[in-house]
Protein backbone atom coordinates (compact mmCIF):
# COMPACT_ATOMS: atom_id res chain seq x y z
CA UNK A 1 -61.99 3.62 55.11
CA UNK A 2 -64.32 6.24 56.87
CA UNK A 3 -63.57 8.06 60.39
CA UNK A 4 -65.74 5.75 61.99
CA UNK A 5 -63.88 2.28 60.87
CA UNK A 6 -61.05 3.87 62.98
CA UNK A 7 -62.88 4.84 66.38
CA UNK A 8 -61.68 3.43 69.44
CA UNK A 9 -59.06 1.38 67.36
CA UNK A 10 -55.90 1.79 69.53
CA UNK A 11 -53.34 3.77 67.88
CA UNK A 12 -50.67 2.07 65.80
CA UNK A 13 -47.84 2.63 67.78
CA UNK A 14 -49.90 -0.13 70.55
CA UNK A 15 -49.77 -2.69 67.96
CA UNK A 16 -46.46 -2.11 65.85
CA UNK A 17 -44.51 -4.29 68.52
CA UNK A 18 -47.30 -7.24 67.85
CA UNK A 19 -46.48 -7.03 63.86
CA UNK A 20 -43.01 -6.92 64.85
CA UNK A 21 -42.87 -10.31 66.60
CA UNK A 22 -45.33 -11.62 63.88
CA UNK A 23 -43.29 -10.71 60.75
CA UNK A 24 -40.03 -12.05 62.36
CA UNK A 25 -37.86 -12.24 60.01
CA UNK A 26 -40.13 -13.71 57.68
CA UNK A 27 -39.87 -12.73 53.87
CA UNK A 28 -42.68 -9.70 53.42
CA UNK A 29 -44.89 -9.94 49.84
CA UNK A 30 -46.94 -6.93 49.35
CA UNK A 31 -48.44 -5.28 46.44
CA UNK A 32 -46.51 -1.85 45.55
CA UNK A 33 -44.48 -2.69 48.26
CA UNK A 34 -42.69 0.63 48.13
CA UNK A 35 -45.78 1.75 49.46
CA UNK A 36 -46.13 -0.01 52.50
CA UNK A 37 -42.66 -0.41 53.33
CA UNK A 38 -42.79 3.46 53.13
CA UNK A 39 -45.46 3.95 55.40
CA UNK A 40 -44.50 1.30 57.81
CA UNK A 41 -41.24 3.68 58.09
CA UNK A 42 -42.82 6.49 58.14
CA UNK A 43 -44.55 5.17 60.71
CA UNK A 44 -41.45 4.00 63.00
CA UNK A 45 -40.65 0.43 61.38
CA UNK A 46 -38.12 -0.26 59.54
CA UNK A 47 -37.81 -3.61 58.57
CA UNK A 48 -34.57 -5.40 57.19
CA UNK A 49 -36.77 -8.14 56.23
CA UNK A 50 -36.51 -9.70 52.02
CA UNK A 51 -39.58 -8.34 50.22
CA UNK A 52 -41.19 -9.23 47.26
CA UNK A 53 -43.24 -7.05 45.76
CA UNK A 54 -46.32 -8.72 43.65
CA UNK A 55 -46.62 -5.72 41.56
CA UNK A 56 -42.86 -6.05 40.03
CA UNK A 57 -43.25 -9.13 39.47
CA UNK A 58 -45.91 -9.02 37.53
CA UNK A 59 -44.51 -6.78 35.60
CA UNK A 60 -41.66 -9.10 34.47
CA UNK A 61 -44.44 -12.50 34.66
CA UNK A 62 -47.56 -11.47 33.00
CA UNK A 63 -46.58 -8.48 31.05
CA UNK A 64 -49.27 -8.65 28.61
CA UNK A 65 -51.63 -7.31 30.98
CA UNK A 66 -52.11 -3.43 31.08
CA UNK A 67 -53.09 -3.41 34.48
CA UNK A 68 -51.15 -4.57 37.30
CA UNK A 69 -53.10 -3.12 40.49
CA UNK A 70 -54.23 -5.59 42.82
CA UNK A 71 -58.19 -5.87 41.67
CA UNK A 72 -56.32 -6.78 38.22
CA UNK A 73 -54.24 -9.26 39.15
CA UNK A 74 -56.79 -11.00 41.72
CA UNK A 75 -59.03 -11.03 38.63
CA UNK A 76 -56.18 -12.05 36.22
CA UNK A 77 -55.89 -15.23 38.63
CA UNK A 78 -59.48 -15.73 39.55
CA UNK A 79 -58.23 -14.99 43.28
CA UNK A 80 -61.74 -13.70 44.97
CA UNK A 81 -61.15 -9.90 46.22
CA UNK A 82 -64.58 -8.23 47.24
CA UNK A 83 -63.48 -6.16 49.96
CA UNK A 84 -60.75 -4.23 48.63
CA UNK A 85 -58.76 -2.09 50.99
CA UNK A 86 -59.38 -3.92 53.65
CA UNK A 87 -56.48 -5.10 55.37
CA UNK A 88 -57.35 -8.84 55.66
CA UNK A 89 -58.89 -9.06 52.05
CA UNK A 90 -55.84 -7.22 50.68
CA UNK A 91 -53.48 -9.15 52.53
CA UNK A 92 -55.44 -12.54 51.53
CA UNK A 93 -55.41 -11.56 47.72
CA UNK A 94 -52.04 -10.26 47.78
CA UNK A 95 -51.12 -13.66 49.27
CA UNK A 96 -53.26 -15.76 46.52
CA UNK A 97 -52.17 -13.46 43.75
CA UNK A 98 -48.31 -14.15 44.65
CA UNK A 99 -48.66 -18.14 44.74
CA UNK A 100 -49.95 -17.30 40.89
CA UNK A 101 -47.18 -15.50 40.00
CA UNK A 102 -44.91 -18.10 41.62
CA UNK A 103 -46.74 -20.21 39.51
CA UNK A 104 -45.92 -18.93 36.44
CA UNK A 105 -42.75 -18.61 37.62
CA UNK A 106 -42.49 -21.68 37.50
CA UNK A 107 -43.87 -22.64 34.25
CA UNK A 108 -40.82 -20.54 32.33
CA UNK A 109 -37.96 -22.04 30.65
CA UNK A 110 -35.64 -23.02 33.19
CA UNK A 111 -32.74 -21.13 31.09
CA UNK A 112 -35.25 -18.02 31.15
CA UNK A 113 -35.42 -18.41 35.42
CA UNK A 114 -31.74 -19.06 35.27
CA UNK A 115 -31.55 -15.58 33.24
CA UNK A 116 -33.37 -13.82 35.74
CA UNK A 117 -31.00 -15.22 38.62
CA UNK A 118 -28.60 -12.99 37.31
CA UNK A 119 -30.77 -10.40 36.11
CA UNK A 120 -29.50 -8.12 39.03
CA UNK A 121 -25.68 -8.44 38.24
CA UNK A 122 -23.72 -7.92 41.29
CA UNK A 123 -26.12 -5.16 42.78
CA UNK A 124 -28.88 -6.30 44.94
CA UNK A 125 -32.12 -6.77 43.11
CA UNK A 126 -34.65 -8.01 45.46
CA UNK A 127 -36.34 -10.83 43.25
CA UNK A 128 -33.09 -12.44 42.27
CA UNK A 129 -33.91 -14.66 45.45
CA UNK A 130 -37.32 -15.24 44.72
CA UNK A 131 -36.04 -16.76 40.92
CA UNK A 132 -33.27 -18.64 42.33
CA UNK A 133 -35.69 -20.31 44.53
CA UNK A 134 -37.84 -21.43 41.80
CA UNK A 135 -34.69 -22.69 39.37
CA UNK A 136 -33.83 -24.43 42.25
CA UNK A 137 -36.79 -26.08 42.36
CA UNK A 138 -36.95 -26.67 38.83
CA UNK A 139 -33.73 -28.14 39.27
CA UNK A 140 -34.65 -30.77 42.09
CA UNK A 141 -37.88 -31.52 40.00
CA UNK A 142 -35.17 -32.42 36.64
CA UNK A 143 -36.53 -29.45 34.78
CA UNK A 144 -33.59 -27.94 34.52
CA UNK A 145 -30.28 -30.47 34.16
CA UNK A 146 -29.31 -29.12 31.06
CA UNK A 147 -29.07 -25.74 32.40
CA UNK A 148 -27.16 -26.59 35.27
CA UNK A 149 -24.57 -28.25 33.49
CA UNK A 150 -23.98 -25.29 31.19
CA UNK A 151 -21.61 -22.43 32.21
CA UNK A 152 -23.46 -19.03 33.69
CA UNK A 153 -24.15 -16.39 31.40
CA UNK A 154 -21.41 -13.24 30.74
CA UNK A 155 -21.65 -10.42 32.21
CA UNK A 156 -21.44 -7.58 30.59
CA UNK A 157 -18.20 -5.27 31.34
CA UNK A 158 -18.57 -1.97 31.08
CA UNK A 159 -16.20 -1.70 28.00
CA UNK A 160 -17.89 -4.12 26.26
CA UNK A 161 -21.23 -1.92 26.99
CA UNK A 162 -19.38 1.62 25.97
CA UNK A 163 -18.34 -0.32 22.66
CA UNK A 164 -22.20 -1.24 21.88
CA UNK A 165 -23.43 1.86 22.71
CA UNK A 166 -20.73 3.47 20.11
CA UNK A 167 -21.58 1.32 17.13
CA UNK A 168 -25.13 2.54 17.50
């Protein structure tokens, strides 16, 4: 983005009450969310909204590639991205890239989605939502009956942990 993109573009403090009112309370997918999220702070907003970041997931859904930026991943899904850094092409792919990675989601072993469900453990991890939304799916499609009628997985306590880590 050059100086002259940006003059006579009002300054963001005009708009952020517009992308307010249009996020809502909507769930937010961005690439490297931390990013954004950061600067949208920085910036005055601070939104309570879910958020989904493309670039973790990716990391946990198509781990064999070595490259998770967004150019990758648009590529990795043959989602079109010629304009890159541009907030409407960014936002598009970002957008296209995420139904692939739901996608995949989807095509796991429902025990492997279940798995991820409780990936998080009692603390807040932001995709457990995300993966209970797809087993859930799974389950209303009969993908997953056999899972559902099986008891959750353990948890780990934290003696049981100390003990592992001692016989090693």
């Amino acid at each position: 983005i050059r100086q002259q993109d940006l003059t006579g573009a009002p300054p963001f403090a005009a708009l952020a009450g517009d992308l307010l009112a249009f996020v809502g309370d909507a769930t937010i997918v961005a690439q490297n969310a931390p990013f954004d999220m950061g600067f949208l702070a920085n910036a005055g907003l601070d939104f309570a909204n879910p958020v989904l970041d493309t670039l973790e997931l990716a990391r946990i859904l198509v781990p064999q590639l070595t490259e998770r930026n967004l150019t990758a991943l648009a590529l990795f899904f043959g989602v079109p991205y010629n304009s890159k850094h541009r907030a409407l092409a960014d936002a598009t792919a970002t957008a296209e890239v995420f139904r692939g990675l739901r996608t995949t989601a989807h095509k796991l072993d429902p025990r492997t989605v279940y798995s991820l469900t409780n990936l998080g453990g009692s603390s807040p991890w932001r995709l457990a939502p995300f993966f209970q939304e797809v087993f859930d799916e799974q389950v209303d499609a009969g993908q997953a009956t056999a899972v559902v009628a099986a008891p959750p997985p353990p948890r780990r306590s934290e003696e049981h942990t100390s003990e592992l880590q001692s016989r090693e």
